[in-house]
C-alpha atoms as a PDB file:
ATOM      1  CA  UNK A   1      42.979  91.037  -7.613  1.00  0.00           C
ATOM      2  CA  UNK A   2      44.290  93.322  -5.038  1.00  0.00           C
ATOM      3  CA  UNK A   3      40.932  95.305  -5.196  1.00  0.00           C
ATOM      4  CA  UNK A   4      38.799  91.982  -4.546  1.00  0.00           C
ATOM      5  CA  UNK A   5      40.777  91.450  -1.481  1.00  0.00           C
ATOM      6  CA  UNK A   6      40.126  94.575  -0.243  1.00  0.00           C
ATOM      7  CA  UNK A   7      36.180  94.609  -0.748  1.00  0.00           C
ATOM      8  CA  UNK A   8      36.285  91.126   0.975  1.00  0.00           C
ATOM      9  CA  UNK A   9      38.278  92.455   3.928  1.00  0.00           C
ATOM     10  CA  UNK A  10      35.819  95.479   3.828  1.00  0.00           C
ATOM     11  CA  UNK A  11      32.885  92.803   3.879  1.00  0.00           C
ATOM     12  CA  UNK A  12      34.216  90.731   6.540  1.00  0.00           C
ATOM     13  CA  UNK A  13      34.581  94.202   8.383  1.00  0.00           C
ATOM     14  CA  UNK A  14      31.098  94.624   8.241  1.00  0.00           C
ATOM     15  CA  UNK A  15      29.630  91.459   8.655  1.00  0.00           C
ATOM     16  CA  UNK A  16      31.855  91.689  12.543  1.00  0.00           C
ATOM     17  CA  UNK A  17      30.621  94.798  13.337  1.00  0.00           C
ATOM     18  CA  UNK A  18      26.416  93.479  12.274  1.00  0.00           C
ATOM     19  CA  UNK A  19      27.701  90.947  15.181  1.00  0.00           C
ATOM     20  CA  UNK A  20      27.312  93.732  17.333  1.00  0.00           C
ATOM     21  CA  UNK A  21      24.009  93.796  16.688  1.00  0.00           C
ATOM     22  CA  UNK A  22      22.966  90.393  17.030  1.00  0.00           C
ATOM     23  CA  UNK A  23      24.548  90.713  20.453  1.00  0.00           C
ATOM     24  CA  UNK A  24      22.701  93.932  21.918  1.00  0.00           C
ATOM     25  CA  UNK A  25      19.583  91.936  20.799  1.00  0.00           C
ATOM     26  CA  UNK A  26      20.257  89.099  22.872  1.00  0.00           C
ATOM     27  CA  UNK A  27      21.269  91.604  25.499  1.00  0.00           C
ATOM     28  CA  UNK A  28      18.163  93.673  25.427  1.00  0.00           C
ATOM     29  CA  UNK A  29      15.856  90.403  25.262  1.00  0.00           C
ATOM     30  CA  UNK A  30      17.594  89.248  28.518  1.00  0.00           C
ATOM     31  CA  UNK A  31      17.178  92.903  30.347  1.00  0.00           C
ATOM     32  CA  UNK A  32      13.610  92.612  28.957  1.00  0.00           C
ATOM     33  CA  UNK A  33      12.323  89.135  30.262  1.00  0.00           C
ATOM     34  CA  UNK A  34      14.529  90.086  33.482  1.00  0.00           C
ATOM     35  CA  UNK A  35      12.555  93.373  34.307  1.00  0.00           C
ATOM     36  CA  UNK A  36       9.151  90.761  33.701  1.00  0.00           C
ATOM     37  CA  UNK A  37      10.364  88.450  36.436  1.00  0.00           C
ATOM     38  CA  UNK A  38      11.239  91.160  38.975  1.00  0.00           C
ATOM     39  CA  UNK A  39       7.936  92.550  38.303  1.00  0.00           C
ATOM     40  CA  UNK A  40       5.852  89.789  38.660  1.00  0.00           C
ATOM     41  CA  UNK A  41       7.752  89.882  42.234  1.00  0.00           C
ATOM     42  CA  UNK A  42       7.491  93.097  43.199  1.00  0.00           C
ATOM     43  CA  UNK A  43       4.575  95.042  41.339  1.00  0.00           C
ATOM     44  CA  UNK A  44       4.908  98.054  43.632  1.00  0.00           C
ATOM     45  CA  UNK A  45       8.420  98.980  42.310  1.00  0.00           C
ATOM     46  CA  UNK A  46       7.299  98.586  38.255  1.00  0.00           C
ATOM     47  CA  UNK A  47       8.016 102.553  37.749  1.00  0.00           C
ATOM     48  CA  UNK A  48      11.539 102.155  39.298  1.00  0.00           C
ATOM     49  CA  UNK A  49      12.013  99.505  36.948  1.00  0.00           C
ATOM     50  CA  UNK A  50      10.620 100.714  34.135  1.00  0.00           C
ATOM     51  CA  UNK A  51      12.284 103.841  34.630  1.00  0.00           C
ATOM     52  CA  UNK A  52      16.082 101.765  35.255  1.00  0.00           C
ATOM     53  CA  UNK A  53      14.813  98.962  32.215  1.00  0.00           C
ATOM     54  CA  UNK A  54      14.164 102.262  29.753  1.00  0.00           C
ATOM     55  CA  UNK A  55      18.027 103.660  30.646  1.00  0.00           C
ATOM     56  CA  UNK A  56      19.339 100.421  30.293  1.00  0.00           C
ATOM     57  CA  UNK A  57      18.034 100.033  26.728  1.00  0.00           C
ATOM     58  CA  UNK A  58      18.465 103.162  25.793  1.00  0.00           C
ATOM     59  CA  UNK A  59      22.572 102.705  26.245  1.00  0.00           C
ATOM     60  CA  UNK A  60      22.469  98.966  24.819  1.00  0.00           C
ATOM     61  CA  UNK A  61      20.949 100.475  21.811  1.00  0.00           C
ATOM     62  CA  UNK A  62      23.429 103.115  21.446  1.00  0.00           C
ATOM     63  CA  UNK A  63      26.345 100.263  20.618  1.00  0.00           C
ATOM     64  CA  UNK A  64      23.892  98.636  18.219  1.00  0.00           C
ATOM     65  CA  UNK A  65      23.574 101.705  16.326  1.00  0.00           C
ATOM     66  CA  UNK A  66      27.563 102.317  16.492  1.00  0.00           C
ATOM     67  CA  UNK A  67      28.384  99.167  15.191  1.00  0.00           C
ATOM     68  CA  UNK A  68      25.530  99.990  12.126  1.00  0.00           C
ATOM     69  CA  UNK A  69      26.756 103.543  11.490  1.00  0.00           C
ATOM     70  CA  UNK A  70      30.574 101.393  11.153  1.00  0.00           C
ATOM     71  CA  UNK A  71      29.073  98.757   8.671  1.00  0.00           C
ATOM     72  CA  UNK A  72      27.404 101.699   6.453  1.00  0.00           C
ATOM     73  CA  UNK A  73      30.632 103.531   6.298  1.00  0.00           C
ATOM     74  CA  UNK A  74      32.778 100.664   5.559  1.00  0.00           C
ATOM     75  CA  UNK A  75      30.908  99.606   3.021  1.00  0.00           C
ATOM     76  CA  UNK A  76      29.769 103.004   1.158  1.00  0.00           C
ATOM     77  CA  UNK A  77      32.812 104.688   1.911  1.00  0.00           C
ATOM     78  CA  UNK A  78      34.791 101.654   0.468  1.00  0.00           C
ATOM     79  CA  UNK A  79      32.620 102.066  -2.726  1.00  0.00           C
ATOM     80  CA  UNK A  80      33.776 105.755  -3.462  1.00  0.00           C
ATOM     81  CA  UNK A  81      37.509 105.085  -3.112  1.00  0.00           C
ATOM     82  CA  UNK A  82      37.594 101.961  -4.935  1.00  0.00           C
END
């Protein structure tokens, strides 16, 4: 019993930090369709954007893969101790 509690815990562990994810996706769709808009204002600055849109997703996509790395190792190292 005690060991089904603790690979639901270990689930619900997981499925939290995959919300992580889904949150850097909205995050980088909204950077995304912002950088389109200012754009379409200014087309003479699209390298300066471009150049600040890049860094910005590049950093957003860092937590997404930090909350994947902690799903993977909550649920395989979980596995080898159980």
């Amino acid at each position: 019993m005690a060991a089904t509690l603790e690979w639901g815990l270990v689930a619900v562990g997981a499925g939290l930090a995959g919300v992580g994810v889904l949150g850097t996706g909205i995050g980088q769709g909204y950077a995304t369709g912002r950088a389109a808009d200012a754009v379409g204002r200014n087309p003479e600055a699209e390298a300066a954007i471009r150049k600040m849109l890049i860094m910005g997703l590049a950093i957003t996509e860092s937590s997404a893969i930090y909350a994947l790395v902690i799903a993977i190792l909550l649920i395989f190292v979980f596995n080898k101790t159980a």
